[in-house]
Structures are given as structure tokens and as C-alpha cells.
N, C-alpha and C. Protein backbone atom coordinates (compact mmCIF):
# COMPACT_ATOMS: atom_id res chain seq x y z
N UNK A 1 103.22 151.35 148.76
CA UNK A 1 103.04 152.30 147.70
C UNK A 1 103.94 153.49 147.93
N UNK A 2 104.16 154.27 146.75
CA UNK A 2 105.17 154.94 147.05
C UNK A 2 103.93 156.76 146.57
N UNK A 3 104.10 157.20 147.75
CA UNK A 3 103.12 158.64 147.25
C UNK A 3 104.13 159.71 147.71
N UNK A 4 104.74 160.71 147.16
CA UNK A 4 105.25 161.82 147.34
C UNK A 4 106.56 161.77 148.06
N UNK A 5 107.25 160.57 147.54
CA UNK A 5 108.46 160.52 148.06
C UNK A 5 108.61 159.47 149.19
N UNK A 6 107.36 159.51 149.84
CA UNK A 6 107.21 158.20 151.31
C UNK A 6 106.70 156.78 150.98
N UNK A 7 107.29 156.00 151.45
CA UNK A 7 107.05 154.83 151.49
C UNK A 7 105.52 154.31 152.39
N UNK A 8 104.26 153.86 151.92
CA UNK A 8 103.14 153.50 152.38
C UNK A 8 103.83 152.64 153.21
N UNK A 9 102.97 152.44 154.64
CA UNK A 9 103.33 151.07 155.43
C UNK A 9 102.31 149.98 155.30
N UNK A 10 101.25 150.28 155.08
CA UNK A 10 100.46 149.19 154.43
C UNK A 10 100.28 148.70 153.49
N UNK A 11 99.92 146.60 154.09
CA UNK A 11 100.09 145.93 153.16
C UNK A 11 99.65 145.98 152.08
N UNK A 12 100.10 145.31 151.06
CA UNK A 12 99.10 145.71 149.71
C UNK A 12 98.59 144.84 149.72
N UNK A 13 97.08 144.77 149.00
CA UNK A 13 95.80 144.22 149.04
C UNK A 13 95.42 143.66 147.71
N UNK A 14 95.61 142.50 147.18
CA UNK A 14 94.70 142.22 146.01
C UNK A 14 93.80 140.91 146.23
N UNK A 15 93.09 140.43 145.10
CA UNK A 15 92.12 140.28 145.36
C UNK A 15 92.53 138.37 145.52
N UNK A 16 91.09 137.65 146.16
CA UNK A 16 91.89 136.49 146.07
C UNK A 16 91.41 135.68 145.02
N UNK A 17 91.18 136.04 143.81
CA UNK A 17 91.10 135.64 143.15
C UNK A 17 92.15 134.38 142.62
N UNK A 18 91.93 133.26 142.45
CA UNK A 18 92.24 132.05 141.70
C UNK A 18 92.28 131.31 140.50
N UNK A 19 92.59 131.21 139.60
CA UNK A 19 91.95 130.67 138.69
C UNK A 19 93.27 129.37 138.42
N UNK A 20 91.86 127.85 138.29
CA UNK A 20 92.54 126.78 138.62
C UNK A 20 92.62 125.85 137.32
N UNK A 21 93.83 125.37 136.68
CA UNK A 21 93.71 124.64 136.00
C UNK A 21 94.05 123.02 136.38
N UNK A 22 94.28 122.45 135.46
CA UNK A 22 94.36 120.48 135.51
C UNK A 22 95.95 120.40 136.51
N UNK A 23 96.60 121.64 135.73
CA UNK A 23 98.18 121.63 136.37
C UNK A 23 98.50 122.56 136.81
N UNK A 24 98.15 123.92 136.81
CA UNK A 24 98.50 125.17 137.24
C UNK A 24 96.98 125.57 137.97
N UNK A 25 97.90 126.72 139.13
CA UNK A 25 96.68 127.62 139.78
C UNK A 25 97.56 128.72 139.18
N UNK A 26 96.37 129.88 139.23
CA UNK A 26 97.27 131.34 138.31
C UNK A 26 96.75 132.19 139.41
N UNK A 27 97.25 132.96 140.01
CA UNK A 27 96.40 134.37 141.44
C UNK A 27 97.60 135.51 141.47
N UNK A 28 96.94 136.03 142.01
CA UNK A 28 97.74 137.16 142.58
C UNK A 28 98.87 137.35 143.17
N UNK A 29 99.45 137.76 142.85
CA UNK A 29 100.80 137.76 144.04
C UNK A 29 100.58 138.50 145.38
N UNK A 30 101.26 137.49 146.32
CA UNK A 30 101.31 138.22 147.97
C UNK A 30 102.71 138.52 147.96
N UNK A 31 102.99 138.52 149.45
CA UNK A 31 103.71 139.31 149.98
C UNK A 31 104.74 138.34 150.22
N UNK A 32 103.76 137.04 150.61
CA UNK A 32 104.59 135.75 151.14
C UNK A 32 105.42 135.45 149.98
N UNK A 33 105.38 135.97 148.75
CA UNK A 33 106.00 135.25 147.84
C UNK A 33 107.54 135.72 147.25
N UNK A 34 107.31 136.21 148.41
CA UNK A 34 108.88 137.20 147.64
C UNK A 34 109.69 136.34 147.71
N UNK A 35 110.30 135.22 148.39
CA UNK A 35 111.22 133.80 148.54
C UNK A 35 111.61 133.08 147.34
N UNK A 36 110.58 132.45 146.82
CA UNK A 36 110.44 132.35 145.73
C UNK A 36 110.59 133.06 144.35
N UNK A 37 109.61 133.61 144.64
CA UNK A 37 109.89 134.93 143.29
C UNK A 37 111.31 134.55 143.32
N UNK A 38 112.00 135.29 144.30
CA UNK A 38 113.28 136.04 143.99
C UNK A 38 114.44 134.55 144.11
N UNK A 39 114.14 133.62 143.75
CA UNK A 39 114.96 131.95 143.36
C UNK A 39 114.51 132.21 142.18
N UNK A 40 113.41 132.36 141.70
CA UNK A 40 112.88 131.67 140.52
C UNK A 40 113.50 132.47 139.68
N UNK A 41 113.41 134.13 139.65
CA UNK A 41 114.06 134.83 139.10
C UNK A 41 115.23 135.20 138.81
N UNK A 42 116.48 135.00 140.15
CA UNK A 42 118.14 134.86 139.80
C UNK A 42 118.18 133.59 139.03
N UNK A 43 117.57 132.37 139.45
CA UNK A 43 118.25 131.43 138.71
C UNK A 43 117.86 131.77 136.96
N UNK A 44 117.00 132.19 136.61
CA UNK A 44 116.77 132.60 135.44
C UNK A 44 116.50 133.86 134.90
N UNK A 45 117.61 134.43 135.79
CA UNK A 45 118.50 135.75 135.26
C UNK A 45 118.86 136.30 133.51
N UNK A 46 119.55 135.75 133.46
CA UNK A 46 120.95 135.78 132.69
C UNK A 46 119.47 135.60 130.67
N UNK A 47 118.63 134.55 131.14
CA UNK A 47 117.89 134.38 130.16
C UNK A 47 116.56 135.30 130.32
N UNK A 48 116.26 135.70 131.08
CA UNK A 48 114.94 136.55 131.22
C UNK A 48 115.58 137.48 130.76
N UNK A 49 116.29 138.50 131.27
CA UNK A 49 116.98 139.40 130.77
C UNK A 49 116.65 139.72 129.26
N UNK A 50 117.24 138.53 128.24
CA UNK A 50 117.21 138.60 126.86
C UNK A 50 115.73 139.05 126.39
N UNK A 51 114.50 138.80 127.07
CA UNK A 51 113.17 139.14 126.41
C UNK A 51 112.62 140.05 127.55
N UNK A 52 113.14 140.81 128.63
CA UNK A 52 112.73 141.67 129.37
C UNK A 52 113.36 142.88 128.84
N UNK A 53 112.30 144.07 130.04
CA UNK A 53 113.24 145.59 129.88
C UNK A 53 114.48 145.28 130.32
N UNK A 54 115.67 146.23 130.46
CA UNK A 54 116.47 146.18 131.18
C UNK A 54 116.09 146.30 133.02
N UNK A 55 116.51 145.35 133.21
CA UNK A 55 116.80 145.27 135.30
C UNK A 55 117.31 145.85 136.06
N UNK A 56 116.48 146.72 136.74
CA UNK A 56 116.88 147.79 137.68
C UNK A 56 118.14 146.87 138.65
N UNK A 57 119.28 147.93 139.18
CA UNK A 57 119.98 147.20 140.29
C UNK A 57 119.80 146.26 141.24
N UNK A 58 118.14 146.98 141.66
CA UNK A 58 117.67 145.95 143.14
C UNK A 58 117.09 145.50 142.50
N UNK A 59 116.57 145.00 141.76
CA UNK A 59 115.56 144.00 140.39
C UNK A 59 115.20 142.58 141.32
N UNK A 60 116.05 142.20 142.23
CA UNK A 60 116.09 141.05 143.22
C UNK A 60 115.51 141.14 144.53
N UNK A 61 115.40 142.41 144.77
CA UNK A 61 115.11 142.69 146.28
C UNK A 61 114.20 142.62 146.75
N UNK A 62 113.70 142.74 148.09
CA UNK A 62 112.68 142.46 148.82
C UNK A 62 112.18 143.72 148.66
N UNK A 63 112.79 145.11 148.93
CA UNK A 63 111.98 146.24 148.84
C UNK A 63 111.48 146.35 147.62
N UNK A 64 112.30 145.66 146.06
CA UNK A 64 111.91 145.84 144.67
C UNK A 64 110.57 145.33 144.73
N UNK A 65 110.86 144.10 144.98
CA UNK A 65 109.64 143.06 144.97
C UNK A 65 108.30 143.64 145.58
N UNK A 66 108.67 144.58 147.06
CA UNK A 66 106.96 145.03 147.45
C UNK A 66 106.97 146.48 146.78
N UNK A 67 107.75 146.74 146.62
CA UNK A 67 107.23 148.25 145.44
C UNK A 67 106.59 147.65 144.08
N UNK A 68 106.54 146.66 143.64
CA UNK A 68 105.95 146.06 142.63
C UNK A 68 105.12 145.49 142.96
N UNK A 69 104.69 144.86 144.21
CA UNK A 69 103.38 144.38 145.00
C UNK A 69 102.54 145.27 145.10
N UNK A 70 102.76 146.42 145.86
CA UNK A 70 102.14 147.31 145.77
C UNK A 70 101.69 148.57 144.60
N UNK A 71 102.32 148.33 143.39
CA UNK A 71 101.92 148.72 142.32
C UNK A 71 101.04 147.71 141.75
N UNK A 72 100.97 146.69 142.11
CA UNK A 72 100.04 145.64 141.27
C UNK A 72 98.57 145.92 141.79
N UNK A 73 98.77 145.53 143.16
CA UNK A 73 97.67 146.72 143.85
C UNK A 73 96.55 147.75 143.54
N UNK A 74 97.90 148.43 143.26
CA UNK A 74 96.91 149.76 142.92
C UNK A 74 96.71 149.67 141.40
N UNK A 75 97.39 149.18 140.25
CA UNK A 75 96.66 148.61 139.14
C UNK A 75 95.91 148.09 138.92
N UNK A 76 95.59 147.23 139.54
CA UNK A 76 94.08 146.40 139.63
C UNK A 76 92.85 147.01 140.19
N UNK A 77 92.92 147.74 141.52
CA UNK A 77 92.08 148.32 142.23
C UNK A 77 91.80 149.55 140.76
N UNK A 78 92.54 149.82 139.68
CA UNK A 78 92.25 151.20 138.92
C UNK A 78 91.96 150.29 137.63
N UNK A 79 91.94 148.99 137.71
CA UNK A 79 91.68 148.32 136.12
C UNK A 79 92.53 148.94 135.26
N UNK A 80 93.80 149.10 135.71
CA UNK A 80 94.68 149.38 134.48
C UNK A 80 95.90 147.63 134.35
N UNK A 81 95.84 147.24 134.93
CA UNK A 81 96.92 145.86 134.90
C UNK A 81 96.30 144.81 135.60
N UNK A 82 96.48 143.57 135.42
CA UNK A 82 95.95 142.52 136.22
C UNK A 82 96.88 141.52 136.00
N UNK A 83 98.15 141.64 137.34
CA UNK A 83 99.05 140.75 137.36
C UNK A 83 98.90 138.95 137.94
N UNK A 84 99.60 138.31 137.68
CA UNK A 84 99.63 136.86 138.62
C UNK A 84 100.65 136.40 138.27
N UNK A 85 101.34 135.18 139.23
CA UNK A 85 101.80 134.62 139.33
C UNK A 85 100.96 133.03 138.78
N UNK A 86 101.66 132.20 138.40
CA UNK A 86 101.61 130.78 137.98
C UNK A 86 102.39 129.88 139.01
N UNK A 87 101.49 128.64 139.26
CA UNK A 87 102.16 128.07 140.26
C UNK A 87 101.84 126.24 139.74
N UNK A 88 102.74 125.76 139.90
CA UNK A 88 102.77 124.12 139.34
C UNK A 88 101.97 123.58 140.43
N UNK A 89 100.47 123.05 140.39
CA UNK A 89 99.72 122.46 141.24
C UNK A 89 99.82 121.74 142.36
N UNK A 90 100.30 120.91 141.41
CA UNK A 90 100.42 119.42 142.22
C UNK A 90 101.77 119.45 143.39
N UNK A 91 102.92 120.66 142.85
CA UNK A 91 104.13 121.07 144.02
C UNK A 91 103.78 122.04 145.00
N UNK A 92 102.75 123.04 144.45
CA UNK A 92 102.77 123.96 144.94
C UNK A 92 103.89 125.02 144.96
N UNK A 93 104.60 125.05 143.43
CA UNK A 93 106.08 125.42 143.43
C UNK A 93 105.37 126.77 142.36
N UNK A 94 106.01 128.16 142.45
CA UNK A 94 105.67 129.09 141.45
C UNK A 94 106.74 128.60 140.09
N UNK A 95 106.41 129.06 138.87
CA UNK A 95 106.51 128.50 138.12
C UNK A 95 107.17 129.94 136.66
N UNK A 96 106.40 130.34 137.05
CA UNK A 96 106.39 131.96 136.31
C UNK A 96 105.42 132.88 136.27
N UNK A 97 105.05 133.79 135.37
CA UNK A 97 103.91 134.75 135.59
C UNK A 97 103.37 135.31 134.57
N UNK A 98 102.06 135.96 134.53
CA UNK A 98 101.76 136.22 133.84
C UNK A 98 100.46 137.45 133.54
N UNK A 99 100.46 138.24 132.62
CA UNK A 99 99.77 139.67 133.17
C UNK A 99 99.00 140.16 132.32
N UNK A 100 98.06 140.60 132.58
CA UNK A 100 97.37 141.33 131.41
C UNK A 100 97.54 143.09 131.36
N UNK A 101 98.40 143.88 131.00
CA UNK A 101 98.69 145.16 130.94
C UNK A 101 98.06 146.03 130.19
N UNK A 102 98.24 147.54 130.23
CA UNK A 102 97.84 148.38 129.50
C UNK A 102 96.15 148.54 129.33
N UNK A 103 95.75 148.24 129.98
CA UNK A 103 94.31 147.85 130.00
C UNK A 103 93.74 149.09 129.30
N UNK A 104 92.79 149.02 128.12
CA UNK A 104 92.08 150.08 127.50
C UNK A 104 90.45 149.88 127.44
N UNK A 105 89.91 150.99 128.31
CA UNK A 105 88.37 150.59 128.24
C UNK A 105 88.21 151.62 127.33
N UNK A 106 86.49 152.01 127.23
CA UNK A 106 85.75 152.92 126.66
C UNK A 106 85.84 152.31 125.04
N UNK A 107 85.68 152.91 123.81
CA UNK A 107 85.69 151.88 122.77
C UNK A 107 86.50 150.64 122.18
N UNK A 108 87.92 150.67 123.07
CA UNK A 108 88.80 149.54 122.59
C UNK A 108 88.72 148.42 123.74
N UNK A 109 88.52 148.04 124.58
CA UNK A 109 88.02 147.10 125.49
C UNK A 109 89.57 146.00 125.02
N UNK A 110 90.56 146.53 125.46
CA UNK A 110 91.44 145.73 124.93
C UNK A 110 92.60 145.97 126.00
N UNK A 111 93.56 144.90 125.98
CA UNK A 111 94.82 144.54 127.04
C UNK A 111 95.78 143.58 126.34
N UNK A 112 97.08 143.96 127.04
CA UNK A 112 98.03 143.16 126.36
C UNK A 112 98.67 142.17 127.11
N UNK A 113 98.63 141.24 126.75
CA UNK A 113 99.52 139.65 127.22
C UNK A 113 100.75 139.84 127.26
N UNK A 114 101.46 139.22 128.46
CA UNK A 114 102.80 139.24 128.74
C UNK A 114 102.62 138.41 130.22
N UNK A 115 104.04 137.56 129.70
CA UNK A 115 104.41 136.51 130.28
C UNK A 115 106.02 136.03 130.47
N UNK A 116 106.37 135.06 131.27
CA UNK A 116 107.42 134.42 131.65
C UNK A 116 107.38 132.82 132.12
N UNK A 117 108.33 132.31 132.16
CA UNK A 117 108.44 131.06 132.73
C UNK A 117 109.66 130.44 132.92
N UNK A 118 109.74 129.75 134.22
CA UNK A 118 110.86 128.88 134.88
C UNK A 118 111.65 128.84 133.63
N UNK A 119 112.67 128.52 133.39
CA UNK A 119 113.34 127.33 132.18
C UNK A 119 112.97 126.27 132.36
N UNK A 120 113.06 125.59 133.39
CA UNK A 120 112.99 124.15 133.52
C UNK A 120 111.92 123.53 133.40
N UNK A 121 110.46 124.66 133.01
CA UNK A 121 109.09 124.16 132.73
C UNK A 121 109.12 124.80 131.57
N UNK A 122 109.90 125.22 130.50
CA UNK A 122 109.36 125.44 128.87
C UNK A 122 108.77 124.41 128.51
N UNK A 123 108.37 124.44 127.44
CA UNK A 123 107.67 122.91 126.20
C UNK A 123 106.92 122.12 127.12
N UNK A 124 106.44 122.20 128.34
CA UNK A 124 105.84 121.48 128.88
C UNK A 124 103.95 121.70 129.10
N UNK A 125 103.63 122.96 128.14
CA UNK A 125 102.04 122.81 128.33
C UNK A 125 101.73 123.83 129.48
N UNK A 126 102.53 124.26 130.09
CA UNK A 126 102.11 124.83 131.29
C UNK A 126 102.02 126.12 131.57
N UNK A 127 102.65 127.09 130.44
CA UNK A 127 102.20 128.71 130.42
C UNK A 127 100.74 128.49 128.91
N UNK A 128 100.52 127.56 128.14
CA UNK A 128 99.41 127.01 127.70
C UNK A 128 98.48 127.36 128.43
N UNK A 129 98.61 126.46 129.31
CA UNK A 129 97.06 125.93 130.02
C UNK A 129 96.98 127.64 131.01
N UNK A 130 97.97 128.17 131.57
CA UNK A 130 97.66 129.67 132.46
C UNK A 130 97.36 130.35 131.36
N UNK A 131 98.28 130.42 129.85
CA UNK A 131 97.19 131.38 129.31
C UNK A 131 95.81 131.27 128.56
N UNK A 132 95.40 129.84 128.55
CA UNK A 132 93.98 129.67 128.85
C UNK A 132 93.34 130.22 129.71
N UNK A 133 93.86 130.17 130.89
CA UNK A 133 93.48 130.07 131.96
C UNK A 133 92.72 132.09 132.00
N UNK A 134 93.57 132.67 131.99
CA UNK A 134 93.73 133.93 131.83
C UNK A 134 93.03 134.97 130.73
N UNK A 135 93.24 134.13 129.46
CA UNK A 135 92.40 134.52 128.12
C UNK A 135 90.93 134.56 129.19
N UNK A 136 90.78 133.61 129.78
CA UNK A 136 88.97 133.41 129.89
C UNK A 136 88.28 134.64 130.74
N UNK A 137 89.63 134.72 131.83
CA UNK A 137 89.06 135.58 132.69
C UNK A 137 88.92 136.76 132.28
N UNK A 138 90.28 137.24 131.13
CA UNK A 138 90.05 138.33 130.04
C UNK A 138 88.93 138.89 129.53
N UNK A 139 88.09 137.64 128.96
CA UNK A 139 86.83 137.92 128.10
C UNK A 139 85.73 137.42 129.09
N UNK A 140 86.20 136.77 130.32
CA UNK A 140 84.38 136.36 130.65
C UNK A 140 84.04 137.45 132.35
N UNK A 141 85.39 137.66 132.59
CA UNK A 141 85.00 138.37 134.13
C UNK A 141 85.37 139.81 133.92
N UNK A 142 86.27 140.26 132.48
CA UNK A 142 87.11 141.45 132.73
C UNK A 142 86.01 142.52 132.00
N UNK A 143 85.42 141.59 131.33
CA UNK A 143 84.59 141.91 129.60
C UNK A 143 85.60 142.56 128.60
N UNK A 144 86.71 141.76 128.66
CA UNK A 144 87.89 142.51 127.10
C UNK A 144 87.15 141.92 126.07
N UNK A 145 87.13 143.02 124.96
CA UNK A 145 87.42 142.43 123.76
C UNK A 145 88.15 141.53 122.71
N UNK A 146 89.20 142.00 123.21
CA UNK A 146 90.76 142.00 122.50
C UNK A 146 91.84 142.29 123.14
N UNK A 147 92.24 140.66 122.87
CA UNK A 147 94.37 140.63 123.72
C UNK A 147 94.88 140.96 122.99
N UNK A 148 95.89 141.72 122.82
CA UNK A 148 97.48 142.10 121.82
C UNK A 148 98.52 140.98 122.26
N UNK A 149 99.25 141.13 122.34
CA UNK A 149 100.52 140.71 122.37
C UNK A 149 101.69 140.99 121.25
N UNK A 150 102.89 140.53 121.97
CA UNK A 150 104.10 140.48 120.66
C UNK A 150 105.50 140.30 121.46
N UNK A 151 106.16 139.42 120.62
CA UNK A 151 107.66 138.66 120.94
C UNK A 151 108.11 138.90 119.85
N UNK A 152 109.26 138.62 120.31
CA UNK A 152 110.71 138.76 119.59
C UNK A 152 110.71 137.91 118.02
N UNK A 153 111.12 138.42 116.96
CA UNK A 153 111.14 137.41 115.53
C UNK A 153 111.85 136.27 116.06
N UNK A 154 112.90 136.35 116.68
CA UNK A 154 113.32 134.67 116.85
C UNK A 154 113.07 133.71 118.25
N UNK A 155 111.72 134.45 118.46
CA UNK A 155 111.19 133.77 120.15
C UNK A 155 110.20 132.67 119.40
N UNK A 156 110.52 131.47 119.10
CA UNK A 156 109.84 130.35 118.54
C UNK A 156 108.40 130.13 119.52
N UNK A 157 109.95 129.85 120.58
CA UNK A 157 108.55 129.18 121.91
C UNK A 157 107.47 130.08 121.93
N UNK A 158 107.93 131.27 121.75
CA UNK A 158 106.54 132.25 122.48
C UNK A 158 105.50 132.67 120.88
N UNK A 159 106.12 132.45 119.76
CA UNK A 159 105.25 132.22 118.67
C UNK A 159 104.40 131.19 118.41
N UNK A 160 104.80 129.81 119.11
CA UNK A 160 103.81 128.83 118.94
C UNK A 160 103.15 128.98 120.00
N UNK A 161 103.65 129.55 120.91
CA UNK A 161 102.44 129.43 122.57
C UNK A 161 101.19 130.44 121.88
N UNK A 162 101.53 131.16 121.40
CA UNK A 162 100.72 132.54 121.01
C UNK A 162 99.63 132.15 120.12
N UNK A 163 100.24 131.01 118.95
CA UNK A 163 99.40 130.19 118.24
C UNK A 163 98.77 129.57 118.86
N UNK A 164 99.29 128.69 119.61
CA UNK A 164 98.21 127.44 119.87
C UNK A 164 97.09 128.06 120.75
N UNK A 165 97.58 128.95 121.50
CA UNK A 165 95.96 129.71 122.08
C UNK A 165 95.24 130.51 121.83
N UNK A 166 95.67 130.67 119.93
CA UNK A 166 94.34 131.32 118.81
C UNK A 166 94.80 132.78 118.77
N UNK A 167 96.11 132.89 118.82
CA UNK A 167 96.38 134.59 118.33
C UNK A 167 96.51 134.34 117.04
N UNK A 168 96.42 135.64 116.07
CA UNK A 168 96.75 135.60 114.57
C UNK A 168 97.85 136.26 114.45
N UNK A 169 98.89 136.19 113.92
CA UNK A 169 99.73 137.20 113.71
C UNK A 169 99.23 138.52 112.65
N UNK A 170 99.63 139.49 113.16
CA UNK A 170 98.98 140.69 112.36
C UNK A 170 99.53 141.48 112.05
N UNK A 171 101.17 141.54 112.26
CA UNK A 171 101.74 142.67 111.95
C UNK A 171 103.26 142.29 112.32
N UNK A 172 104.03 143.79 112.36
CA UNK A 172 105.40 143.19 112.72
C UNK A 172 105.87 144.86 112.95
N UNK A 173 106.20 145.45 113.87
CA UNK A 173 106.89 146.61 114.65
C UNK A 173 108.26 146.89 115.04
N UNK A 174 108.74 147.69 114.35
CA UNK A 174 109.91 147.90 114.22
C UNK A 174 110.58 148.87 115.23
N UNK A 175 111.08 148.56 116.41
CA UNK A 175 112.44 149.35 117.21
C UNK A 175 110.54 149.31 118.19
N UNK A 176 109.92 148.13 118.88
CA UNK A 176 108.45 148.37 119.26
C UNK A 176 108.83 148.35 120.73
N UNK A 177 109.59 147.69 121.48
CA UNK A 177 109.77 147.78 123.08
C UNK A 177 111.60 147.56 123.04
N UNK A 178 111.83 148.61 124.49
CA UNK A 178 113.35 148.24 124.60
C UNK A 178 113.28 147.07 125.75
N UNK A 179 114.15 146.53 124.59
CA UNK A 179 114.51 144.78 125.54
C UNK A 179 115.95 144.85 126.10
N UNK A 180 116.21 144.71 127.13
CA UNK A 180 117.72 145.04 127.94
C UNK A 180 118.56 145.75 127.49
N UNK A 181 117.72 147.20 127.38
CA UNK A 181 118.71 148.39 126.76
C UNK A 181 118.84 148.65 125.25
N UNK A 182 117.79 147.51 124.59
CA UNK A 182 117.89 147.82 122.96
C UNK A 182 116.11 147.85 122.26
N UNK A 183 115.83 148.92 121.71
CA UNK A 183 114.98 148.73 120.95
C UNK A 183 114.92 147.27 119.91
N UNK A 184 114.18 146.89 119.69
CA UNK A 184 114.00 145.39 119.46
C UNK A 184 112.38 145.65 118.74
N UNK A 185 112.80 144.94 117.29
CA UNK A 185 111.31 144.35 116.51
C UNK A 185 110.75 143.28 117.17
N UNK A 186 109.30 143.49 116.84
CA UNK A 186 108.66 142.80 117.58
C UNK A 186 107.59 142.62 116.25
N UNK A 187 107.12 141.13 116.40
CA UNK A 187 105.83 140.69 115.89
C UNK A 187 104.61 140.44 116.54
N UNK A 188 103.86 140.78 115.60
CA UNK A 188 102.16 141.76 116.77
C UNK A 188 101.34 140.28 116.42
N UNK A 189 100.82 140.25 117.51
CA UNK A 189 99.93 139.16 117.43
C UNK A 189 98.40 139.63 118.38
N UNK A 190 97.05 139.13 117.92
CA UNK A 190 95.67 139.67 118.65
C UNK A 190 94.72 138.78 118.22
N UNK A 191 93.80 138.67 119.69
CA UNK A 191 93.22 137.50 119.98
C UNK A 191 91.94 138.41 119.97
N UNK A 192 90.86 138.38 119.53
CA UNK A 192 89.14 138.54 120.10
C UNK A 192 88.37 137.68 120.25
N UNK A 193 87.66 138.03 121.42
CA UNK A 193 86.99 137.68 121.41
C UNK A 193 85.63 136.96 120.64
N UNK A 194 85.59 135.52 120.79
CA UNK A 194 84.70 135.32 119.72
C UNK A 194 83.41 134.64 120.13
């Protein structure tokens, strides 16, 4: 963690929470995972990029990687974010990730969906089944009301993923998040609990 300029020396702590599907396990990220992460992520650079913020310099690094460990950390321990990683079961290979952000208690009981994935596992069912996986823990362990979300007008994949796991589209936001240095429309999509 980073407090007043100094770098914390202790590890960061989350919880060990699991959640297991037919093909994916979805948890927390450690420490051990920075190896990975940081393959999974250069090789699918160049395309993450296109639906991310813009990428800090060290965006790759080991120190990036535990300054973001340790912010996940302390987001969770404050119920403001609840990050994970996705991991292909049966390899035991990470796969991509996926988060529930912005967390709003007191009358809106609501959080927003955001996600990624390998290339080489698109169209295959498998950020599906994690954001099943995730919706549940949303509404049955977190007590949310209501997921948001929203992608890009010409992000197909992430419009039918959004569908098939019961978002409605509800809107459409103009100049709504900067995506690699550009304000970028976005279409609003929200799930409640039912």
C-alpha cells in the first residue's frame, strides 16, 4: 500500500474466497500471480488497450501489479471494489478478470461490472459462466441490488455477454469513460436483482 509517499512492506491480504464453476474458478488475486497476469496481459496488449483506460508506463510490472494488489486489498476490506481473477479449471491457466467496482451502499445498493478476457478464450462461454458466477455473489453474499455496466457501441461480444446474463439495455452515454486517451460513448446496461 502506498500511505504518504512510503511504500507498505506488507503483504496484501484478501480474502480466500472462491467461487467455482463447471469450467472456471473466479478468487482473488495473490501475489503469486503476477507471472501470469503479466503473459496474459502483454500478449493481449495491443487489444485490451482498445476497451481499457489508457496504460500507465509500468502497466506490466511487478511493482504495478502489487500496487494494484494492494489496492484491491484495501477495497475490499472498505467494500468499495471486489476484484478477481478468472482461471480455466481444468488447466489451472488464468484466463482474464473480472470486478465488481464503485460499490454504492446506503439507498442504492448498487456496483458496476467490468471485465476482460484472454483472446484466445472469447466466444467460448467462459467470462458467461464467471459472470454468473459473480452476479450471484453480487446479490446473494454482497446483498447488491443492482449491477450497471456499459461497453463500447461496437463491442458486440460484450453486448451479447451482457445479454445473455439478463442485463437490459437502458440507455446510451455520451463522451461516458476515457478509453486509451479518448472519451468514448458508451451503452448503459443494469441488472436487479430479482
Amino acid at each position: 500500500m502506498i500511505w504518504a509517499g512510503k511504500k507498505e512492506q506488507t503483504k496484501p491480504s484478501l480474502p480466500g474466497v472462491a467461487l467455482e464453476g463447471f469450467r472456471v474458478v473466479v478468487r482473488p488475486c495473490r501475489d503469486t500471480d503476477y507471472s501470469d497476469w503479466q503473459r496474459v496481459r502483454s500478449r493481449n496488449m495491443d487489444r485490451l488497450k482498445t476497451f481499457e483506460p489508457t496504460w500507465m508506463t509500468d502497466a506490466l510490472t511487478q511493482d504495478f501489479f502489487m500496487r494494484r494488489l494492494h489496492r484491491h486489498a484495501r477495497d475490499w476490506v472498505e467494500d468499495r471494489a471486489y476484484c478477481f481473477l478468472i482461471f480455466d479449471k481444468l488447466e489451472n491457466r488464468l484466463i482474464g478478470g473480472i470486478n465488481l467496482n464503485h460499490i454504492c451502499r446506503g439507498a442504492a445498493q448498487n456496483a458496476a461490472l467490468g471485465y476482460w478476457i484472454d483472446e484466445t478464450y472469447e466466444g467460448q462461454g467462459y467470462m458467461a459462466e464467471a459472470g454468473r458466477l459473480v452476479i450471484e455473489y453480487a446479490f446473494d453474499t454482497l446483498k447488491l441490488h443492482r449491477i450497471n455496466a456499459a461497453c463500447l457501441p461496437d463491442n458486440e461480444r460484450s453486448k451479447n455477454l451482457l445479454t445473455r446474463l439478463g442485463f437490459e439495455e437502458e440507455g446510451f452515454a455520451k463522451n461516458y469513460f476515457k478509453i486509451n486517451g479518448e472519451w468514448r460513448d458508451h451503452i448503459l446496461f443494469g441488472l436487479v436483482k430479482s
